[in-house]
Protein backbone atom coordinates (compact mmCIF):
# COMPACT_ATOMS: atom_id res chain seq x y z
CA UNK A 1 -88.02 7.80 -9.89
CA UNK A 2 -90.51 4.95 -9.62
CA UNK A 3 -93.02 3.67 -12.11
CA UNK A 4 -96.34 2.20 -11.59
CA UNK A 5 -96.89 -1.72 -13.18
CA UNK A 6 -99.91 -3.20 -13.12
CA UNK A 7 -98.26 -6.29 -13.11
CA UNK A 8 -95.34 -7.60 -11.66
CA UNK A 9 -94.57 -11.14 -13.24
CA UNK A 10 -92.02 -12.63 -10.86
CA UNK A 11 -90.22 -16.03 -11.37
CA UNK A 12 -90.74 -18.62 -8.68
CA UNK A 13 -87.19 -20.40 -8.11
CA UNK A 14 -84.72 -18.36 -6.54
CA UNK A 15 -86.93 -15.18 -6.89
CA UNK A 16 -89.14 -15.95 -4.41
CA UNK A 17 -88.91 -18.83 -3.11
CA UNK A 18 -86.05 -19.60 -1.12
CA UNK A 19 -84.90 -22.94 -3.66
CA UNK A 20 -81.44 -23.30 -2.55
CA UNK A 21 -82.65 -24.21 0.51
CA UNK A 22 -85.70 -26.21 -0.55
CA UNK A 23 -83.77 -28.31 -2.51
CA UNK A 24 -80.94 -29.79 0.17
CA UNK A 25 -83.97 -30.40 2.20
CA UNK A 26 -86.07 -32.53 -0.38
CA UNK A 27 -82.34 -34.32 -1.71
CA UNK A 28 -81.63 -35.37 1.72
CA UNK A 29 -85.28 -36.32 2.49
CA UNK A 30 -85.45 -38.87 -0.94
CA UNK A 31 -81.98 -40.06 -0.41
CA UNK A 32 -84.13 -41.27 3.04
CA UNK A 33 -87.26 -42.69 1.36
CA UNK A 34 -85.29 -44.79 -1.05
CA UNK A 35 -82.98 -46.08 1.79
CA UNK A 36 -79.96 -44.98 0.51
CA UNK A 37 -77.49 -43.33 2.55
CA UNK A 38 -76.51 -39.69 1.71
CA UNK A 39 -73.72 -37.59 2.00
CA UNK A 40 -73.96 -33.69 2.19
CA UNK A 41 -71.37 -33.92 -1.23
CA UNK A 42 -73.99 -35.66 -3.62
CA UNK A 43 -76.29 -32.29 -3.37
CA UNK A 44 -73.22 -30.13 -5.47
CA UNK A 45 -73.17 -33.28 -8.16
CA UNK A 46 -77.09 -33.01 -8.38
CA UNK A 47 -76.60 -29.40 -8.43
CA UNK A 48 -74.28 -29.45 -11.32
CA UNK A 49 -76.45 -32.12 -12.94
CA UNK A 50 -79.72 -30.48 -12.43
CA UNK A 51 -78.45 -26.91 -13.84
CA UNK A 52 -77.28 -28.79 -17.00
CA UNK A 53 -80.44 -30.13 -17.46
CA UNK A 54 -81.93 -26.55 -17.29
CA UNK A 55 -80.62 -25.36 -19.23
CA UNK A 56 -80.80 -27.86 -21.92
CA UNK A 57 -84.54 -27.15 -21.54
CA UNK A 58 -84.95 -23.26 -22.45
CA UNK A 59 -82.31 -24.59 -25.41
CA UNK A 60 -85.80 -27.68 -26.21
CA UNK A 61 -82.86 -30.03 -26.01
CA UNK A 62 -85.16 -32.01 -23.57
CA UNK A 63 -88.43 -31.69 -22.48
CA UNK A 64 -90.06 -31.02 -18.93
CA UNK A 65 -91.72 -34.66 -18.57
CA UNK A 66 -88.17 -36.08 -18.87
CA UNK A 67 -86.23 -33.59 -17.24
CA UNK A 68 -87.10 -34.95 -13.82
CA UNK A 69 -86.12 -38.90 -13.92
CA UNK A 70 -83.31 -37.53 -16.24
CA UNK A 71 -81.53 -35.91 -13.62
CA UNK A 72 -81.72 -38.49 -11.31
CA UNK A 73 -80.76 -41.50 -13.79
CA UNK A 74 -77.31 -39.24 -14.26
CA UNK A 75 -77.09 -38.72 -10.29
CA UNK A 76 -77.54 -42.53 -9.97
CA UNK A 77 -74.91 -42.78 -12.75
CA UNK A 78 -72.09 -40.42 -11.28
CA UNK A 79 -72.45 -41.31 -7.48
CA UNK A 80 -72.43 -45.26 -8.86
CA UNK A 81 -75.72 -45.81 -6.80
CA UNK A 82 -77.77 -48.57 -6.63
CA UNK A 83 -81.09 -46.90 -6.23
CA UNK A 84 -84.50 -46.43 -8.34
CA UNK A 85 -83.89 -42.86 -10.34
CA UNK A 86 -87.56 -43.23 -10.71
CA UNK A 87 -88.40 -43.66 -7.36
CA UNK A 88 -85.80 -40.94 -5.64
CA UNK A 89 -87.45 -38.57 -8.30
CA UNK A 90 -90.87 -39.09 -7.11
CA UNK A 91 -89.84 -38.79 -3.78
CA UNK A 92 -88.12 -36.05 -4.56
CA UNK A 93 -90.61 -33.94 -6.00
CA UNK A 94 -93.23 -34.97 -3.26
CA UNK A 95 -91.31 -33.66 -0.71
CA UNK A 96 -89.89 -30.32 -2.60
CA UNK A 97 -93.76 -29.75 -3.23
CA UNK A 98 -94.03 -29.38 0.35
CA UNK A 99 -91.28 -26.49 0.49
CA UNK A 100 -92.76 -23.08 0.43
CA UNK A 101 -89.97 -20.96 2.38
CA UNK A 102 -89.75 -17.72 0.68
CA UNK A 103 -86.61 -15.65 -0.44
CA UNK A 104 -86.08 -13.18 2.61
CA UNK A 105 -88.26 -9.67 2.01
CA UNK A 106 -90.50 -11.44 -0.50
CA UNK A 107 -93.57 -11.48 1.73
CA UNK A 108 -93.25 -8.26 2.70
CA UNK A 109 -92.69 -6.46 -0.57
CA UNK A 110 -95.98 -8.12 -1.89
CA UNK A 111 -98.01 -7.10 1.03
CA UNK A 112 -96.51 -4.00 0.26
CA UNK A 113 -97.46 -3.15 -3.49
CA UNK A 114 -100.83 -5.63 -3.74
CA UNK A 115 -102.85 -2.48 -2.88
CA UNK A 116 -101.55 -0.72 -6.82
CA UNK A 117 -100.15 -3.77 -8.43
CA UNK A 118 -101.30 -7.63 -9.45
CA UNK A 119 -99.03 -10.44 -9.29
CA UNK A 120 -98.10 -13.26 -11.82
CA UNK A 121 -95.62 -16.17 -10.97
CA UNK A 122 -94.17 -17.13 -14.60
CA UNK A 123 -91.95 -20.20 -14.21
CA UNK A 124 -89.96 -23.20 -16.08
CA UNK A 125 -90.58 -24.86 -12.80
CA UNK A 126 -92.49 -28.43 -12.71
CA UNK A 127 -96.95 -28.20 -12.04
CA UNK A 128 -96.71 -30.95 -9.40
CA UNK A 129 -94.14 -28.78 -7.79
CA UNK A 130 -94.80 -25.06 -8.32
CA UNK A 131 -98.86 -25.18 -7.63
CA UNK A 132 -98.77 -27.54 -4.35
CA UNK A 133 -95.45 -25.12 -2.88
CA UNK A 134 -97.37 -22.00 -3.65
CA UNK A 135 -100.50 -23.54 -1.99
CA UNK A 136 -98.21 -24.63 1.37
CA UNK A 137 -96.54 -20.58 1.14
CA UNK A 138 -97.93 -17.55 2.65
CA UNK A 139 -98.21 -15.95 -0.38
CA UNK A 140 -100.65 -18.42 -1.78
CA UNK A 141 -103.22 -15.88 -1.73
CA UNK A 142 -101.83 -12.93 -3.36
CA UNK A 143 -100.66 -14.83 -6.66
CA UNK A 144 -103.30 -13.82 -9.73
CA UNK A 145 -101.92 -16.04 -11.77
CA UNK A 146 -99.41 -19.33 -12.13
CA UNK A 147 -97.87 -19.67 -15.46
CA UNK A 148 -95.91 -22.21 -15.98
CA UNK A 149 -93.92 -24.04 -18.92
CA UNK A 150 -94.94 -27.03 -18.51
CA UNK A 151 -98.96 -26.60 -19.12
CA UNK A 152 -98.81 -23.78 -21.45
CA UNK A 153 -95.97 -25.94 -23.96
CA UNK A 154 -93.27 -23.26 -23.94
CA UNK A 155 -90.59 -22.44 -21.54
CA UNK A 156 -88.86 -18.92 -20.94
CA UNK A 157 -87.13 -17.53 -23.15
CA UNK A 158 -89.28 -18.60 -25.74
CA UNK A 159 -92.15 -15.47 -26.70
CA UNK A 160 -94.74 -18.46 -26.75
CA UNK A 161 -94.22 -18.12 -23.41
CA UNK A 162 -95.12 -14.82 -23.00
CA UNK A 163 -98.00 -14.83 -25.76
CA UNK A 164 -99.17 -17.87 -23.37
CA UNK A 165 -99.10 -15.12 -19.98
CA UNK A 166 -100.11 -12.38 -21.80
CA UNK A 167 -103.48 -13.76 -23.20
CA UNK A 168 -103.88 -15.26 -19.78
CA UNK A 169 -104.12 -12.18 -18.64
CA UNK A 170 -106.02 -10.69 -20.83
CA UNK A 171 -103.22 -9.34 -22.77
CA UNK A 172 -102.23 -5.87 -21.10
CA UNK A 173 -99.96 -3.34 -22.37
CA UNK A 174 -96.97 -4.37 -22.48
CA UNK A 175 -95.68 -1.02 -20.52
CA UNK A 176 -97.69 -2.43 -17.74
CA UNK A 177 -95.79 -5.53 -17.17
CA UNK A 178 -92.64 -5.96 -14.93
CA UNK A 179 -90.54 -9.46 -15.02
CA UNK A 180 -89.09 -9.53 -12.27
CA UNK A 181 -86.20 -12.55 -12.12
CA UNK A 182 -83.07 -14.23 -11.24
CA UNK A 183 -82.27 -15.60 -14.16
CA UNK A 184 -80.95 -13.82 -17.42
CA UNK A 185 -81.10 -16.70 -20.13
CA UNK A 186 -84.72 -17.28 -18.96
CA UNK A 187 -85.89 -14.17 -17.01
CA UNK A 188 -84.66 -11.53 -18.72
CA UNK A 189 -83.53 -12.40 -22.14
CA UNK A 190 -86.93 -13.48 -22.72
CA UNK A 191 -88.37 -10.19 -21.08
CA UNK A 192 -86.18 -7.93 -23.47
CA UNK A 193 -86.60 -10.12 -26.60
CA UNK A 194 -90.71 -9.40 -25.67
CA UNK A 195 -90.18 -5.74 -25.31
CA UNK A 196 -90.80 -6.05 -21.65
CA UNK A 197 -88.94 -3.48 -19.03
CA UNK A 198 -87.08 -6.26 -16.50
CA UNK A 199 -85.75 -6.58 -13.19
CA UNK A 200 -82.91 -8.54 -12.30
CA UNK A 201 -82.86 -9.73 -8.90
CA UNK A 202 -78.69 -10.16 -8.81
CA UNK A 203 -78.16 -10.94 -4.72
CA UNK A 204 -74.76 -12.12 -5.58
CA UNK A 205 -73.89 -8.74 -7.96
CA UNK A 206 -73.10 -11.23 -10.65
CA UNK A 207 -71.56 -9.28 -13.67
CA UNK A 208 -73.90 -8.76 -16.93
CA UNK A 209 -72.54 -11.54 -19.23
CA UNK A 210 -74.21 -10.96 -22.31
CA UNK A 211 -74.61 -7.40 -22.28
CA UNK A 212 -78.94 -7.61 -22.56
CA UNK A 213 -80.63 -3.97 -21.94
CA UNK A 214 -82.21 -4.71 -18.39
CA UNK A 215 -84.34 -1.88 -16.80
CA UNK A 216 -83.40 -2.54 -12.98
CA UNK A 217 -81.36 -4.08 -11.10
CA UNK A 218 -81.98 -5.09 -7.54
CA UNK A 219 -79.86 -7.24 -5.04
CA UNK A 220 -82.66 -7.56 -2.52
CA UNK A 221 -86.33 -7.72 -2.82
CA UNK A 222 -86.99 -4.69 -0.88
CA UNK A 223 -85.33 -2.64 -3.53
CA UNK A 224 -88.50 -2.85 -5.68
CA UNK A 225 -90.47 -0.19 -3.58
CA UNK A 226 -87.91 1.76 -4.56
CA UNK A 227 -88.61 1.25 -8.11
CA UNK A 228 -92.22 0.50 -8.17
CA UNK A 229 -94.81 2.27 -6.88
């Protein structure tokens, strides 16, 4: 039986835009910029890295201003390069900022449900990044609002977070509001601990680890017109 949201609050990285991809494309492109030669290895080190780091952020073991260089001092560090971390981390971000490919069925689902439902991107992801991808995506235009971490001081899980979207939005009921996400430390344990219903967008039917009380479960986009209407 499907439900009617007013708004669906999706997360950006891995949600809807296709990051995965996005990501070898801007490593391999600053590896370039900083003339340093790269090997298609060094993007699982980042990887492993840049998750860390992550994750070490919803925990406020380090902040989003020095989560970027951060990474790529440690990157510089394991693959014993000789590079700028400053540099390939501006050039870096420049060129991810330019990556708006979407997660496959996102386009559609929105063009979909914008005739009953707003949308809300709520992410952990970096300003320079998130604002100038959404503006280079097609969905620039159906997005009501950006929230993200970064500006509003508080990163998902954290309810300061979702005080921050809510009164952006002008503080709806709370049974109006859909998270929709990828992640469950970020995504949905914060959408449960706000008294949110949740989606978890699980393409690789990853197990529930730690048991949280999530309303849906999808493992492709197109599954939400089956659950929202």
């Amino acid at each position: 039986m499907r439900k009617h949201y007013t708004w669906l609050w999706f997360d950006a990285d891995g949600t809807l835009f296709d990051f995965n991809r996005a990501e070898g494309i801007a490593l391999k492109q600053a590896f370039q910029l900083v003339n340093t030669p790269f090997d298609d290895a060094y993007l699982e080190v980042y990887r492993r890295i840049n998750q860390q780091l992550w994750k070490a952020l919803e925990q406020r073991e380090i902040t989003p201003g020095a989560l970027p260089v951060r990474r790529f001092e440690l990157l510089v560090d394991a693959l014993q390069l000789t590079c700028s971390p400053i540099q390939m981390s501006t050039a870096y971000l420049e060129q991810l900022a330019l990556c708006g490919e979407l997660i496959d069925g996102a386009y559609d689902v929105l063009q979909t449900l914008r005739a009953t439902c707003r949308f809300a991107i709520v992410t952990n992801g970096l300003q320079v990044v998130q604002r100038s991808r959404l503006a280079h995506s097609r969905i620039g235009d159906y997005i009501t609002e950006l929230i993200i971490s970064e500006e509003v001081g508080a990163a998902k899980p954290e309810p300061a977070f979702f005080a921050a979207a809510f009164a952006r939005m002008g503080h709806p009921a709370k049974s109006e509001v859909l998270v929709i996400g990828d992640s469950l430390t970020s995504d949905m344990q914060g959408g449960v601990n706000y008294g949110l219903d949740t989606c978890w967008y699980n393409p690789t039917r990853e197990p529930r680890s730690n048991g949280l009380s999530i309303t849906y479960e999808i493992a492709h986009l197109r599954e939400l017109l089956e659950v929202v209407e």
